[in-house]
N, C-alpha and C. Protein backbone atom coordinates (compact mmCIF):
# COMPACT_ATOMS: atom_id res chain seq x y z
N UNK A 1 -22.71 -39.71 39.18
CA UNK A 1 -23.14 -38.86 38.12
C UNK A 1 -22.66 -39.36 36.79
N UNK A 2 -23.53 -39.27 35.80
CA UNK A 2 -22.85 -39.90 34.34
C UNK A 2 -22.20 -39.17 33.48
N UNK A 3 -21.04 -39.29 33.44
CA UNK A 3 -20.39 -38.42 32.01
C UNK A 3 -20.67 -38.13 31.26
N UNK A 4 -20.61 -37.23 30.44
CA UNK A 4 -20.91 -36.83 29.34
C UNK A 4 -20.11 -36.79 28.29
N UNK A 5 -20.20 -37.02 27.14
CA UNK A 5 -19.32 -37.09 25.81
C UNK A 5 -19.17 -35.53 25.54
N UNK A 6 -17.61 -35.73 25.63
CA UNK A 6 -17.12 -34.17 24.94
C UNK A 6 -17.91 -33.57 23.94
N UNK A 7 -18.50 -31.95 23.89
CA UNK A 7 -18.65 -31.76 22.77
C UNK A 7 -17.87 -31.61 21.96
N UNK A 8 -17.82 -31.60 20.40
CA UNK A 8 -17.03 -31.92 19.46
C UNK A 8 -16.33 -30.32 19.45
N UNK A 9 -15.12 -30.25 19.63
CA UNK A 9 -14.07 -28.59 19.10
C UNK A 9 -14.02 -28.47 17.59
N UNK A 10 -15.09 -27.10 17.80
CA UNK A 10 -14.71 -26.61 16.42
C UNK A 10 -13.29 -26.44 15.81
N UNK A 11 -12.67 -26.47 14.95
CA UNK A 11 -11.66 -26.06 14.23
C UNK A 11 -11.93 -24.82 13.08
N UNK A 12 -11.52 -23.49 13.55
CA UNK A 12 -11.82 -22.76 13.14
C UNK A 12 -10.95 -22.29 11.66
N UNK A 13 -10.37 -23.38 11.41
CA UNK A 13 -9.35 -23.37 10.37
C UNK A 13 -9.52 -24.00 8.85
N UNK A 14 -10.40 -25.25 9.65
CA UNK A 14 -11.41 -26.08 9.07
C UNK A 14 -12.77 -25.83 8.64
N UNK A 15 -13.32 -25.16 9.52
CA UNK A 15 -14.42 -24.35 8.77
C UNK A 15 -14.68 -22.85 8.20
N UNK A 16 -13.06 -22.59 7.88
CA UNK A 16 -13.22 -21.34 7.47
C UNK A 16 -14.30 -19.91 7.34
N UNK A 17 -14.61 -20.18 8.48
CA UNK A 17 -15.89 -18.90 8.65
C UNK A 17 -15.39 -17.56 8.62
N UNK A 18 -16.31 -16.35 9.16
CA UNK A 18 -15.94 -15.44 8.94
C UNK A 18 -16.00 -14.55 10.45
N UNK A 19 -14.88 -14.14 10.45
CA UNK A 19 -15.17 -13.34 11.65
C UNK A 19 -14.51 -11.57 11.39
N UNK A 20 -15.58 -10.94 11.58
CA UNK A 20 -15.61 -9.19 11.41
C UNK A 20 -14.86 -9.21 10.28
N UNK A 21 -15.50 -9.76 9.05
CA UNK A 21 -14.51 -9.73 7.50
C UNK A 21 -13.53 -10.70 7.24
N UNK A 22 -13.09 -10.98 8.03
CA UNK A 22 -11.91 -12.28 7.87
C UNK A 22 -11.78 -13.21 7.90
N UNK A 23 -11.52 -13.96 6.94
CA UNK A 23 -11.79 -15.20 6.61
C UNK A 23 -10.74 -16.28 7.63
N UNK A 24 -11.11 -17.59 8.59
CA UNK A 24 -9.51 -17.82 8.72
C UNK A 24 -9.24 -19.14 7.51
N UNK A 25 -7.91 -19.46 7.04
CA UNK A 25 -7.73 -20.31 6.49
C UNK A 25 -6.56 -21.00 7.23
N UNK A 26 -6.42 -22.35 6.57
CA UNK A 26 -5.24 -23.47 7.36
C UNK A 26 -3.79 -22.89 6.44
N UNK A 27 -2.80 -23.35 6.89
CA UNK A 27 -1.91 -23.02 6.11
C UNK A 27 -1.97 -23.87 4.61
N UNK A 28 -2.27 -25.28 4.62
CA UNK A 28 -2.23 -26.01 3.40
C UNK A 28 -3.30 -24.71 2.69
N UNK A 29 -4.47 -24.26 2.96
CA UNK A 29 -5.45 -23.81 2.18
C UNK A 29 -4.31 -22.40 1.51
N UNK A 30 -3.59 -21.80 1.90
CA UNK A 30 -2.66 -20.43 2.17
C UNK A 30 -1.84 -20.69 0.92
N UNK A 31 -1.05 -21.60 1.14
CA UNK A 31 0.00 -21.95 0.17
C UNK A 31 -0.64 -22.78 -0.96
N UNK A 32 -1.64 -23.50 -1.35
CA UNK A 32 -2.50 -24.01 -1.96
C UNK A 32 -3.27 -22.38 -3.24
N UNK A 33 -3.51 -21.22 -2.57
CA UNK A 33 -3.98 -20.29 -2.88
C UNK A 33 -3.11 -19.73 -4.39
N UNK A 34 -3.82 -19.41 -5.23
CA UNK A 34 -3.38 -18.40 -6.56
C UNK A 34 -3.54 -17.17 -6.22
N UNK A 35 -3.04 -16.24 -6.11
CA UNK A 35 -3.42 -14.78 -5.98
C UNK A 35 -3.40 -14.16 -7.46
N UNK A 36 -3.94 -13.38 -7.80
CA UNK A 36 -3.34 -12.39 -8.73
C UNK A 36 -2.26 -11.53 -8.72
N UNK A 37 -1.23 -11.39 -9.92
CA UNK A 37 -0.51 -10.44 -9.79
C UNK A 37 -0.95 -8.94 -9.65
N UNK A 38 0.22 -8.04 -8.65
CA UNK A 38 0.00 -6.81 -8.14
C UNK A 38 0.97 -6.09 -9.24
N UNK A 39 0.28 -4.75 -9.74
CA UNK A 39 1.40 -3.91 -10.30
C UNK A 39 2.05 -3.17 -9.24
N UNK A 40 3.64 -3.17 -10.07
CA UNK A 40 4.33 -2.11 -9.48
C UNK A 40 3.32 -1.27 -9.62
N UNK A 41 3.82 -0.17 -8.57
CA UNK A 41 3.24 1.45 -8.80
C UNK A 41 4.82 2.09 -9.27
N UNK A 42 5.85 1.68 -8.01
CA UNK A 42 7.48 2.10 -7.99
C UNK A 42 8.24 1.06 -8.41
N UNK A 43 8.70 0.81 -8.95
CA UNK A 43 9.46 -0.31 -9.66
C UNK A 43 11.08 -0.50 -8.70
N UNK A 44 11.34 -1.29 -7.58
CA UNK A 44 10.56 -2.19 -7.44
C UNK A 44 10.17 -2.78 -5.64
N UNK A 45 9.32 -1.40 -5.10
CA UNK A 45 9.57 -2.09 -3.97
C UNK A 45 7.63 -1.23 -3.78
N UNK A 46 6.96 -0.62 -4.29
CA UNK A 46 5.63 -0.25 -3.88
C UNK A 46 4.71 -1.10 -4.78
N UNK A 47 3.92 -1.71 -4.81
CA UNK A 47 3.16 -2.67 -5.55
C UNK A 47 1.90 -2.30 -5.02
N UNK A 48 0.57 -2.92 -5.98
CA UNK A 48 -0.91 -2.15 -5.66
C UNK A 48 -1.15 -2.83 -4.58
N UNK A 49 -1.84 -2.07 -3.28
CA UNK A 49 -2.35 -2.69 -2.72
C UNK A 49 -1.63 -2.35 -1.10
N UNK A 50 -0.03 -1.38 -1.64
CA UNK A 50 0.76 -1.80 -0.44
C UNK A 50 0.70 -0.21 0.27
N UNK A 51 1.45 -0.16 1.53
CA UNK A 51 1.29 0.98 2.17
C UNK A 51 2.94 1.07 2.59
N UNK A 52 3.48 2.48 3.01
CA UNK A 52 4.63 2.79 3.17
C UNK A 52 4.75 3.61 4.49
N UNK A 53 5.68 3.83 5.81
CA UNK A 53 5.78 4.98 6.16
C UNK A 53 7.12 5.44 5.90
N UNK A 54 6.80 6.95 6.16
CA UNK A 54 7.97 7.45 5.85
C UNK A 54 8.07 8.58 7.35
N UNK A 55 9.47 7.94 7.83
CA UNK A 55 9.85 9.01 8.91
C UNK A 55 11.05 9.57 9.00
N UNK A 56 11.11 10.55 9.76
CA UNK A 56 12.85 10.68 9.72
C UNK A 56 12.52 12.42 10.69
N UNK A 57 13.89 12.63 10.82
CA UNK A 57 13.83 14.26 11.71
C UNK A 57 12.95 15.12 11.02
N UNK A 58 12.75 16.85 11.17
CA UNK A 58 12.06 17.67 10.89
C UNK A 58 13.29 18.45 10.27
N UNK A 59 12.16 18.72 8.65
CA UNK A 59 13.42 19.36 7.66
C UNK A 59 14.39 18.71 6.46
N UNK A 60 14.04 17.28 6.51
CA UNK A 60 14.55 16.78 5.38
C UNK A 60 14.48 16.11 4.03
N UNK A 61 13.04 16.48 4.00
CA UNK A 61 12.54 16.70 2.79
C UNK A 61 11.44 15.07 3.13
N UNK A 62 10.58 14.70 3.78
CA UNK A 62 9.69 14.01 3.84
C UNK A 62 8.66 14.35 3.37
N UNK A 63 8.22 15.58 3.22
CA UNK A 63 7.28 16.05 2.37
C UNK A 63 7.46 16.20 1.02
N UNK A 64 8.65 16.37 0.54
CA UNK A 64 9.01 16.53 -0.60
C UNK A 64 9.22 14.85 -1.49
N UNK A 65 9.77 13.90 -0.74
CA UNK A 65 9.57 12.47 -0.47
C UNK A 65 8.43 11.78 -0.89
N UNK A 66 7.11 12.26 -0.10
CA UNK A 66 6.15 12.40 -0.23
C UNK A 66 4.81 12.60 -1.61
N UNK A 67 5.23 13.79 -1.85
CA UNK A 67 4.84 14.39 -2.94
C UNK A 67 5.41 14.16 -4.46
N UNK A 68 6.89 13.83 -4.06
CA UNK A 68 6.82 13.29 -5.86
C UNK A 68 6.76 11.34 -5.81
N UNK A 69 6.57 10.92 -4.65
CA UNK A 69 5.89 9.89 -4.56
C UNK A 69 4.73 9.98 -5.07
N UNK A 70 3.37 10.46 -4.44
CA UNK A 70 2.20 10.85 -5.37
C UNK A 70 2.18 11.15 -6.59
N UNK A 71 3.08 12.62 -7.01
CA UNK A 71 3.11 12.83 -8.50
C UNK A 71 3.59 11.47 -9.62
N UNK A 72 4.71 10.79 -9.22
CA UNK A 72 4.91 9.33 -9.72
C UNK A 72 3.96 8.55 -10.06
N UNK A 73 3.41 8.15 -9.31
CA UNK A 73 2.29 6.74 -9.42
C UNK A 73 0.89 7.50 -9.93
N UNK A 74 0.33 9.22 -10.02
CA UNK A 74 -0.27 9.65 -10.43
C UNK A 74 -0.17 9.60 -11.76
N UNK A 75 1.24 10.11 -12.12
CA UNK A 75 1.29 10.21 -13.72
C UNK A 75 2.49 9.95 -14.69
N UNK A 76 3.04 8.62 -13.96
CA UNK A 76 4.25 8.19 -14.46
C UNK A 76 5.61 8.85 -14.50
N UNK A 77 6.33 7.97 -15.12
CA UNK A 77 7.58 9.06 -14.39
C UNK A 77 8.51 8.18 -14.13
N UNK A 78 9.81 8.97 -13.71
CA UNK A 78 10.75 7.98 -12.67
C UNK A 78 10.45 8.87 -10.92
N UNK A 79 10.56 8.18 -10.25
CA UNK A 79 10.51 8.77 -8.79
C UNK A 79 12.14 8.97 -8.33
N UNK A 80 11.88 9.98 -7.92
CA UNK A 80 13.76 10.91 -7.35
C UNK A 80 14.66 10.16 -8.17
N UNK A 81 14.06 10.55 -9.70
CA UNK A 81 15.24 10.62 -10.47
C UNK A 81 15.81 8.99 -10.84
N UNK A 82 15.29 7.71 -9.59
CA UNK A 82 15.75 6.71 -9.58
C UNK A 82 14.80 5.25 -9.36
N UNK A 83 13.65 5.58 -9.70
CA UNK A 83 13.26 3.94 -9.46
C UNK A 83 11.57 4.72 -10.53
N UNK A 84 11.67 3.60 -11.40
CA UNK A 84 10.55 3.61 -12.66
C UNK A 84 9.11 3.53 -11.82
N UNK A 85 8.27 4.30 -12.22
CA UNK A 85 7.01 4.43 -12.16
C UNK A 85 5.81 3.80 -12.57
N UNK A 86 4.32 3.97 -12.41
CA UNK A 86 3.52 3.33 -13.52
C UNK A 86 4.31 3.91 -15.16
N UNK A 87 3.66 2.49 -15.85
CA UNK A 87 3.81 3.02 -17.37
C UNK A 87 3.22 3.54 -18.29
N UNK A 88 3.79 3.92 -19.36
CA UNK A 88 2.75 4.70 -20.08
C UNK A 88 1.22 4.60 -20.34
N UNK A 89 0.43 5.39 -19.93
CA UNK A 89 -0.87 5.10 -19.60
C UNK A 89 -1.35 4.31 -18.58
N UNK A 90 -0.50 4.46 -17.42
CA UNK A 90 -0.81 3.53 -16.46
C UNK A 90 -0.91 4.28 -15.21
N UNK A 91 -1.22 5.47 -15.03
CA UNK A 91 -1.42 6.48 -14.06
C UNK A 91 -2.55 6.12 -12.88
N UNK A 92 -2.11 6.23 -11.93
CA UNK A 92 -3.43 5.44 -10.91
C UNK A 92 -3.66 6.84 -10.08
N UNK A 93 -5.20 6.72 -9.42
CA UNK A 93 -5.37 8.20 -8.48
C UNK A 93 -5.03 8.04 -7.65
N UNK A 94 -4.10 9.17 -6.75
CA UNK A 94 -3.91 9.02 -5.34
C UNK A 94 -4.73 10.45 -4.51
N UNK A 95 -4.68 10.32 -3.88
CA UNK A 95 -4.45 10.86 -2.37
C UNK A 95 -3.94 11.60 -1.52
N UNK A 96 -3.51 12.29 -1.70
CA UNK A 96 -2.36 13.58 -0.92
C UNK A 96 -3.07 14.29 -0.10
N UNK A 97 -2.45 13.43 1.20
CA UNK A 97 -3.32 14.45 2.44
C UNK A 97 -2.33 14.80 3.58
N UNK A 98 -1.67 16.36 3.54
CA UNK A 98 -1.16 17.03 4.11
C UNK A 98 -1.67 17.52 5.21
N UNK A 99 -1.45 17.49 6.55
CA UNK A 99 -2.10 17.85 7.93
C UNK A 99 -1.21 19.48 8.20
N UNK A 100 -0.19 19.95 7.59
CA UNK A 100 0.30 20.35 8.06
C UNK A 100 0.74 21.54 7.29
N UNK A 101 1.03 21.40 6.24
CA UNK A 101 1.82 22.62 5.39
C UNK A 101 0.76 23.66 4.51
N UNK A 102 0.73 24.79 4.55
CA UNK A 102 -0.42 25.45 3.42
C UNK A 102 -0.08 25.62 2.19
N UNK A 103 -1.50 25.58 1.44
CA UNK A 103 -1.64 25.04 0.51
C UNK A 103 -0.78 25.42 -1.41
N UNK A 104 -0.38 26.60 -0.66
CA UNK A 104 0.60 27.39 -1.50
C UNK A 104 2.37 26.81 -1.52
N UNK A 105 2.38 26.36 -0.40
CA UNK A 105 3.81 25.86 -0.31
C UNK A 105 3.67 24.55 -1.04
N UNK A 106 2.84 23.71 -1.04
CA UNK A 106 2.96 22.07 -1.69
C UNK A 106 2.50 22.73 -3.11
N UNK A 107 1.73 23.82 -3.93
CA UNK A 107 1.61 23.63 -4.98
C UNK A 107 2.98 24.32 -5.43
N UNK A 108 3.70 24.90 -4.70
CA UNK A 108 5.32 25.54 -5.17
C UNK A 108 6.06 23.86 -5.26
N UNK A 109 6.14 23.28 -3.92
CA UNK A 109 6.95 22.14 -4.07
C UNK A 109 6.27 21.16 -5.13
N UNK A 110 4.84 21.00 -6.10
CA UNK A 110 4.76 20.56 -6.64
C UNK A 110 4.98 20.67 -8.28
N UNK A 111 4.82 21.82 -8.04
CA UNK A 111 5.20 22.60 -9.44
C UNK A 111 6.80 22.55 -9.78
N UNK A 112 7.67 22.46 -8.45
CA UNK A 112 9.15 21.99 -8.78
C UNK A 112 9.51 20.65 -9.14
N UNK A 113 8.60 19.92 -8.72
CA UNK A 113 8.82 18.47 -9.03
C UNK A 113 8.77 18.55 -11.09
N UNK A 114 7.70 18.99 -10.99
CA UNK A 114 7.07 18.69 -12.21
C UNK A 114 7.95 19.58 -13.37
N UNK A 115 8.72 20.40 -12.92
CA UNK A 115 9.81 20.67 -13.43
C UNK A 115 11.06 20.31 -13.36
N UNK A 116 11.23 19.03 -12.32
CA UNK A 116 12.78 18.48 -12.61
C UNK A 116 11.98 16.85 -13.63
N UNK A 117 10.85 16.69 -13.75
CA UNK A 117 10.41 15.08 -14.37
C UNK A 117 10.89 15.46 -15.29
């Protein structure tokens, strides 16, 4: 029987295609790359673009954690008193989605925030 010549292996690194949105690249192409700078949102550990969790027991203020996190990066500020916010005129929209508490208790805990900023 006669052999056949290997077909040629793609390198999927090398032809940077796309698979379900994602691009792959080689590492030279990676480190080769310019990105744009990200703003802080929290000065200096939340930057645009990034995600956080926050866990801990029941009762110690994760919601409260939470919420003047949002109020912060909503409308400047310092966050708990200790790490700088967007800047003046630099308010971004968020998101506040509570599964759990009604809706009277977060506008009390928000209305306290907004009285210790």
């Amino acid at each position: 029987w006669p052999m056949k010549e290997p077909e040629e292996t793609k390198n999927p690194a090398a032809d940077a295609h796309s698979l379900a949105g994602m691009k792959v690249i080689s590492l030279g192409e990676l480190l080769d790359k310019e990105f744009p700078k990200r703003k802080h949102l929290i000065l200096p550990w939340l930057r645009q673009g990034e995600s956080a969790m926050v866990y801990a027991a029941p009762g110690v203020g994760k919601s409260l954690f939470a919420l003047d996190l949002a109020l912060t990066v909503a409308g400047g500020g310092r966050f708990l008193n200790e790490w700088e916010g967007p800047g003046e005129g630099e308010a971004w929209k968020v998101l506040y989605v509570d599964g759990e508490m009604p809706l009277d208790d977060i506008q009390a805990r928000a209305a306290m925030i907004q009285r210790g900023k």
